[in-house]
C-alpha atoms as a PDB file:
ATOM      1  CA  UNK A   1     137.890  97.441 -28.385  1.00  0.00           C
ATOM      2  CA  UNK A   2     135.989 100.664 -27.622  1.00  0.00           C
ATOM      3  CA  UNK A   3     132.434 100.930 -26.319  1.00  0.00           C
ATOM      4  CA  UNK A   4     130.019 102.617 -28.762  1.00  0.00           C
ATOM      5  CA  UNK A   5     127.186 104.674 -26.965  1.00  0.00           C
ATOM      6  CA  UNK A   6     124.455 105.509 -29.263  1.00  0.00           C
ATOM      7  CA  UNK A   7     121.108 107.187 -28.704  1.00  0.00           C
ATOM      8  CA  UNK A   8     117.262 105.998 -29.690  1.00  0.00           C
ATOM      9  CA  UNK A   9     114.126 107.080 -29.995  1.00  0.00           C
ATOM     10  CA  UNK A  10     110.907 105.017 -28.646  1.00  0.00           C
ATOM     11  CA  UNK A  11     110.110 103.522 -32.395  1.00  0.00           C
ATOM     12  CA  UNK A  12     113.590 101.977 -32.510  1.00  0.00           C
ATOM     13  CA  UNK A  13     113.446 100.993 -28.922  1.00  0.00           C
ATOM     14  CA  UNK A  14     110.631  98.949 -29.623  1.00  0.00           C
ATOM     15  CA  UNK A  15     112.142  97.562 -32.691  1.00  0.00           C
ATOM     16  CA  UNK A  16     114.726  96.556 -30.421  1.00  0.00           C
ATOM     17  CA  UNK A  17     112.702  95.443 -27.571  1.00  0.00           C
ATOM     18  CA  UNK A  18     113.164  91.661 -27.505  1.00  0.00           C
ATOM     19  CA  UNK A  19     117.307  92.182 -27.206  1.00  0.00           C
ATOM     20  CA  UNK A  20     116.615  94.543 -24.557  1.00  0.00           C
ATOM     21  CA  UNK A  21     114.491  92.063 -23.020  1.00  0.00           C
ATOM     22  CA  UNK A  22     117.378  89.258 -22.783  1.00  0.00           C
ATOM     23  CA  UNK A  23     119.574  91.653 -21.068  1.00  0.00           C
ATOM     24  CA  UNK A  24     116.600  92.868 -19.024  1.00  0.00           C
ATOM     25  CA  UNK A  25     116.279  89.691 -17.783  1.00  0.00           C
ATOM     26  CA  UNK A  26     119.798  88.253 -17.576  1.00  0.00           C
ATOM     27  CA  UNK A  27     120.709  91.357 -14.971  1.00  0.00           C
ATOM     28  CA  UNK A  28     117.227  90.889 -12.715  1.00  0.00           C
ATOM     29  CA  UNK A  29     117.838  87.194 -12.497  1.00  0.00           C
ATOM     30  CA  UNK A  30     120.775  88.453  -9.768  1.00  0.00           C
ATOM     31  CA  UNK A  31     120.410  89.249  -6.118  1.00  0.00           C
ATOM     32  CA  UNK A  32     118.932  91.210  -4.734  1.00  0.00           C
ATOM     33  CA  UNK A  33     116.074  91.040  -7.370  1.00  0.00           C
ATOM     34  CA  UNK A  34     115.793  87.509  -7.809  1.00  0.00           C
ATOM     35  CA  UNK A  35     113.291  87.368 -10.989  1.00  0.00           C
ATOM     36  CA  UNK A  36     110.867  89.050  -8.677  1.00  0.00           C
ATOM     37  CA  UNK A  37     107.448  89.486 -10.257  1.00  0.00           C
ATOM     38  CA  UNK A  38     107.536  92.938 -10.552  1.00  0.00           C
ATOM     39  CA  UNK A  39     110.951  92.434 -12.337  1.00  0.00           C
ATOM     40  CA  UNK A  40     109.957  90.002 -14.895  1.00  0.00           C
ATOM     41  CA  UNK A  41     110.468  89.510 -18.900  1.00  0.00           C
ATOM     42  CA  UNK A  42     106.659  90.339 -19.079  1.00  0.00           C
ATOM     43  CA  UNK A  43     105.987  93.351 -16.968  1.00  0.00           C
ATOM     44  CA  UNK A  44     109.645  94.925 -18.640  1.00  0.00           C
ATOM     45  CA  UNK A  45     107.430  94.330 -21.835  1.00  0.00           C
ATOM     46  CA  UNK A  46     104.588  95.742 -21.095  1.00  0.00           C
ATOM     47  CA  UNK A  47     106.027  98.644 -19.306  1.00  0.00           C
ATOM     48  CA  UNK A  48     108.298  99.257 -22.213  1.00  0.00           C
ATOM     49  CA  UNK A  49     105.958  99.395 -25.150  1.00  0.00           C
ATOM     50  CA  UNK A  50     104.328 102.037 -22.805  1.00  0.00           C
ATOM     51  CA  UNK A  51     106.824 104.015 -21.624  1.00  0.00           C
ATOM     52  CA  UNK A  52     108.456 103.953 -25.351  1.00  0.00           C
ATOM     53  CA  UNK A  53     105.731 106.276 -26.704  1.00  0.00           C
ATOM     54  CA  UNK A  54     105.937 108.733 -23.703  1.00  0.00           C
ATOM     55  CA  UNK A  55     107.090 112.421 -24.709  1.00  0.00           C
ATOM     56  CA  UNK A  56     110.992 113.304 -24.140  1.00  0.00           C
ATOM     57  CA  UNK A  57     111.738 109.287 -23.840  1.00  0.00           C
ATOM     58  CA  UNK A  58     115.408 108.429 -25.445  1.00  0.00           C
ATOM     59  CA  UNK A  59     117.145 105.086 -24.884  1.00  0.00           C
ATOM     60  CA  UNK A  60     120.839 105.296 -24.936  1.00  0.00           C
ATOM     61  CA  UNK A  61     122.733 101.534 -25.567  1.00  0.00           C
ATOM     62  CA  UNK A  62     126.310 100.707 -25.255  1.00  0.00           C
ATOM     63  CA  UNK A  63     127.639  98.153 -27.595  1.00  0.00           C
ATOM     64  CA  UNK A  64     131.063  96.199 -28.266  1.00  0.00           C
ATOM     65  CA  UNK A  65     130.692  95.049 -31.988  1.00  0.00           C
ATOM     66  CA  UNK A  66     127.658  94.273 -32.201  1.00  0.00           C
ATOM     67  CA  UNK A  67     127.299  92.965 -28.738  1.00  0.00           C
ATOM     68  CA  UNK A  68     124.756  94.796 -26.362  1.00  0.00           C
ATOM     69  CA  UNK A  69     126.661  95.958 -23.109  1.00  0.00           C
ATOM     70  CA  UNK A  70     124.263  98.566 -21.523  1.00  0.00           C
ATOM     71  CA  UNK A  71     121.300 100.556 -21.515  1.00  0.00           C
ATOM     72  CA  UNK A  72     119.670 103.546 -20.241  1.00  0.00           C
ATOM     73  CA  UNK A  73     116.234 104.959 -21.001  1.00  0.00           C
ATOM     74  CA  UNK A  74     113.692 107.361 -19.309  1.00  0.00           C
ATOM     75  CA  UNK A  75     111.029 109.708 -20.405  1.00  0.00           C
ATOM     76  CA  UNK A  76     109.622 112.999 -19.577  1.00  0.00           C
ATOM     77  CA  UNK A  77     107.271 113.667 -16.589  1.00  0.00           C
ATOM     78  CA  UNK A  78     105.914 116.458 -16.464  1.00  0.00           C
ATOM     79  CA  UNK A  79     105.096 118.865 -13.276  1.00  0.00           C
ATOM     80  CA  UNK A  80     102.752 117.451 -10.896  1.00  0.00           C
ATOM     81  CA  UNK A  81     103.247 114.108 -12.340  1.00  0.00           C
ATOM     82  CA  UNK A  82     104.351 111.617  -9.961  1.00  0.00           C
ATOM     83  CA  UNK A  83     104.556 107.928  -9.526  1.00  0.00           C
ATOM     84  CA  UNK A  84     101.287 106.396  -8.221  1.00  0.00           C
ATOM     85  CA  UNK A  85     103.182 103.628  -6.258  1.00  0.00           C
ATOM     86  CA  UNK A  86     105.899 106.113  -4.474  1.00  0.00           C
ATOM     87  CA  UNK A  87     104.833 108.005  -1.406  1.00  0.00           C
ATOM     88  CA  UNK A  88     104.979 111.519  -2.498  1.00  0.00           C
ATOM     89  CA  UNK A  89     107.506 113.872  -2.836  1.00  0.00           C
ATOM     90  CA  UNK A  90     108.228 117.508  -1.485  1.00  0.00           C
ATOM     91  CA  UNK A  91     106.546 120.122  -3.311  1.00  0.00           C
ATOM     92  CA  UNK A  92     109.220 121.576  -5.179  1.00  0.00           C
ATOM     93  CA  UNK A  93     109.748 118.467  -6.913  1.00  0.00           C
ATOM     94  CA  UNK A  94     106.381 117.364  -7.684  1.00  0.00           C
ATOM     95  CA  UNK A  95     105.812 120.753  -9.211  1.00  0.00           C
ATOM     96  CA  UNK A  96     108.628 120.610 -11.760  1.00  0.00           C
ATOM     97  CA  UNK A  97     109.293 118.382 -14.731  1.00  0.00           C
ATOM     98  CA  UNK A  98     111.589 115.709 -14.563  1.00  0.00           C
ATOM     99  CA  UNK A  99     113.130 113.065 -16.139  1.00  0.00           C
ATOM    100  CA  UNK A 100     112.304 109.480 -15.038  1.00  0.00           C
ATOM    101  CA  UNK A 101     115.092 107.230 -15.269  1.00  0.00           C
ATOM    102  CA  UNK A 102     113.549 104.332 -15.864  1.00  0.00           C
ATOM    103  CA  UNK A 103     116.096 101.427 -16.540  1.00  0.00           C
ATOM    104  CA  UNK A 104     120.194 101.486 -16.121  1.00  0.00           C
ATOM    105  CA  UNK A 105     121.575  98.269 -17.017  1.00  0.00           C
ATOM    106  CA  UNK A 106     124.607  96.956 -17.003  1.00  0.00           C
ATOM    107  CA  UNK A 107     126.544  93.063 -18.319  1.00  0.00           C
ATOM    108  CA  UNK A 108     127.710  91.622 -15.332  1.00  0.00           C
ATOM    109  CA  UNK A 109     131.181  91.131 -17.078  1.00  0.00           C
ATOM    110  CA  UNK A 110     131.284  94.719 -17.961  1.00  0.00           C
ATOM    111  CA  UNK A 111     130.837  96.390 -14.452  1.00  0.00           C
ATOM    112  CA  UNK A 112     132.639  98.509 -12.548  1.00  0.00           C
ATOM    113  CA  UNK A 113     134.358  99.893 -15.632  1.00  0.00           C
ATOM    114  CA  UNK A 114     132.551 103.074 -15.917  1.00  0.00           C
ATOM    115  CA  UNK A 115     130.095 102.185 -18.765  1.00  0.00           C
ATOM    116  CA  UNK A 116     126.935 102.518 -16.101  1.00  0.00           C
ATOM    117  CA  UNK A 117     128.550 106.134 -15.311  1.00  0.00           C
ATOM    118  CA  UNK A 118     128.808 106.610 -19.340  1.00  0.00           C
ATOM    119  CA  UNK A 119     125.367 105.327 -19.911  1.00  0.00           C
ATOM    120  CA  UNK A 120     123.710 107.528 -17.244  1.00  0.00           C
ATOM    121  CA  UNK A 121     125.611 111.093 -18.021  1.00  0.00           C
ATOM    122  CA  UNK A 122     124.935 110.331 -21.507  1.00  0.00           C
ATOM    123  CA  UNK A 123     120.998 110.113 -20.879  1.00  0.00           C
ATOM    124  CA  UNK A 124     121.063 113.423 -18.455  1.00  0.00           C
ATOM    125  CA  UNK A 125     122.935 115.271 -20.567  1.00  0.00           C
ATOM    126  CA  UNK A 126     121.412 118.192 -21.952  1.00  0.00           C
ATOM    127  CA  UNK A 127     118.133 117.310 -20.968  1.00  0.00           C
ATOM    128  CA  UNK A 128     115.359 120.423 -20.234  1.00  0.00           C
ATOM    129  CA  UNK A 129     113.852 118.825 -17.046  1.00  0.00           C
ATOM    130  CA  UNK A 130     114.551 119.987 -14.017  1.00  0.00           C
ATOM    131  CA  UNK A 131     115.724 116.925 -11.747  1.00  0.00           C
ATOM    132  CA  UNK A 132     115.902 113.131 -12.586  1.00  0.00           C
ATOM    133  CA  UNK A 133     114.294 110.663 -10.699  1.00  0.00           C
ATOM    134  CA  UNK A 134     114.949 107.065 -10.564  1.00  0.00           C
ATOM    135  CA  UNK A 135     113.923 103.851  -8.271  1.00  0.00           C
ATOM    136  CA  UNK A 136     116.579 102.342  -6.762  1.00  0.00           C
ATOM    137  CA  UNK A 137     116.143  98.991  -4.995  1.00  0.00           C
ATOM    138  CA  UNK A 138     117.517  99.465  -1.448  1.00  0.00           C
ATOM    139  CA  UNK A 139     119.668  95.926  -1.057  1.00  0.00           C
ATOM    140  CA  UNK A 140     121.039  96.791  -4.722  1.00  0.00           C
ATOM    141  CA  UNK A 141     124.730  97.894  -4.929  1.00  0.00           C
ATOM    142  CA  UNK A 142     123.619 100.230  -7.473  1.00  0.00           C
ATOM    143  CA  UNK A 143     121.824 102.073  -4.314  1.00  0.00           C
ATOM    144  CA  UNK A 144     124.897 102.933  -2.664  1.00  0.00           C
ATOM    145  CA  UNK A 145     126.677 104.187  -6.323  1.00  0.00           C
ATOM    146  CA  UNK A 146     123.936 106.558  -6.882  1.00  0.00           C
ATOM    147  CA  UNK A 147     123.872 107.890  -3.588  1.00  0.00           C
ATOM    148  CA  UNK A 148     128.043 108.373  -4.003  1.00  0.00           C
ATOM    149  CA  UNK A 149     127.087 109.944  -7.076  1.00  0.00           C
ATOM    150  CA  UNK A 150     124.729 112.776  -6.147  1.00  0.00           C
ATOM    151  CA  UNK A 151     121.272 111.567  -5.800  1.00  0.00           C
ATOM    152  CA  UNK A 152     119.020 111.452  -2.797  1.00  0.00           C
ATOM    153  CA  UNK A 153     116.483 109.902  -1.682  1.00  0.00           C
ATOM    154  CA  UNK A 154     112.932 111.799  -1.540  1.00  0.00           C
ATOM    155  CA  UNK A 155     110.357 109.405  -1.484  1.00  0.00           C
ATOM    156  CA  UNK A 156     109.569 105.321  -0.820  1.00  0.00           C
ATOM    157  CA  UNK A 157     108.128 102.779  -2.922  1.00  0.00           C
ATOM    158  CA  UNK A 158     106.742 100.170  -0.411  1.00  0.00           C
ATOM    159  CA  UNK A 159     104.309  98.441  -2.412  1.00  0.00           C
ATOM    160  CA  UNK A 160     106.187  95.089  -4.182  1.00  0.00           C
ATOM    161  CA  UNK A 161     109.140  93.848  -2.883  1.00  0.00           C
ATOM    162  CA  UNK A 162     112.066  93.799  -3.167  1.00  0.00           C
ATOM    163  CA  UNK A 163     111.348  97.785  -1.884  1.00  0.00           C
ATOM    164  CA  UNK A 164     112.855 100.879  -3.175  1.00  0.00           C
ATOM    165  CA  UNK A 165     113.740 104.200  -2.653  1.00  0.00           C
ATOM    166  CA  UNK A 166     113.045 107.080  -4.947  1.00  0.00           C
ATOM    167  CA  UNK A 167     116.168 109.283  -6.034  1.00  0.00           C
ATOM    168  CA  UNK A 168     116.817 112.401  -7.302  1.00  0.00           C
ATOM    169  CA  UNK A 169     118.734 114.423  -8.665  1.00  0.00           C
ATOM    170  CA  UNK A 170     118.987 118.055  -9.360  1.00  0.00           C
ATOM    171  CA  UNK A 171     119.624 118.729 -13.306  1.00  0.00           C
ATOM    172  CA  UNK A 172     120.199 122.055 -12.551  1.00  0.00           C
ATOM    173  CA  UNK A 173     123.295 121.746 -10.842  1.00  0.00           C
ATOM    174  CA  UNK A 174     124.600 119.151 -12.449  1.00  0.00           C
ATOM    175  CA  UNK A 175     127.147 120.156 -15.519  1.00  0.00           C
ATOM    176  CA  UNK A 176     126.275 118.466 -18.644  1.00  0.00           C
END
């Protein structure tokens, strides 16, 4: 059966919040996050019903049926915008917009089949910014795949473990 990507705006993200939410919370339950505080059903929540009302944010899901496989979602940030938690970055990125790739989840049974790749050039594509940034939890395999996959790190988030890098990478060069 074939994998059906569609694309949201933040008023039908938050419509869809709670199912989000399971799958949220099924994937940070693994190593290395281990239901850490900063990665539970709550604080997604919260964060969400935030970040859902944000200018240039778009959720992208993947679905079998009507099963939910995958997300992806992020939101404009404009220049000089940075996060406050993340050491900062060079110039030349905190002065131009990005895109803050915010979550990039993926069913356990469904990885390593490409849909995380599908999700993620589906949410870059076309997109005005200038880079995307992510956080990327250093003990994570998903680390490593971005890295493989053009990004690099630029900056640290050392305040909660388990600790992450910040990633980037350049939309500009990136064919889409």
């Amino acid at each position: 059966m074939t994998v059906d990507l569609r694309f949201h705006d933040g008023r039908r993200a938050l419509e869809m919040l709670e199912e989000l939410a399971g799958l949220y919370e099924r994937v940070y339950a693994e190593p290395p996050y281990d239901s850490a505080p900063k990665f539970s059903r709550a604080r997604f929540l919260q964060r969400t019903r935030d970040q859902a009302q944000a200018p240039g944010f778009v959720l992208v899901t993947a679905r079998r049926e009507e099963n939910l496989l995958g997300l992806a979602f992020g939101f404009s940030m404009a220049a000089g915008s940075w996060w406050a938690a993340a050491s900062p970055p060079p110039r030349s990125i905190l002065g131009a917009p990005k895109l803050a790739v915010i979550e990039l989840i993926v069913e356990g049974t469904e990885r390593g089949q490409g849909l995380g790749h599908a999700l993620l050039d589906a949410l870059l594509k076309d997109r005005p910014e200038s880079f995307a940034i992510l956080a990327a939890v250093i003990e994570a395999d998903a680390y490593g795949w971005y890295l493989r996959n053009g990004w690099r790190k630029v900056a640290e988030f050392r305040v909660e473990p388990p600790y992450s890098d910040a990633l980037i990478l350049d939309l500009r060069q990136t064919p889409g």
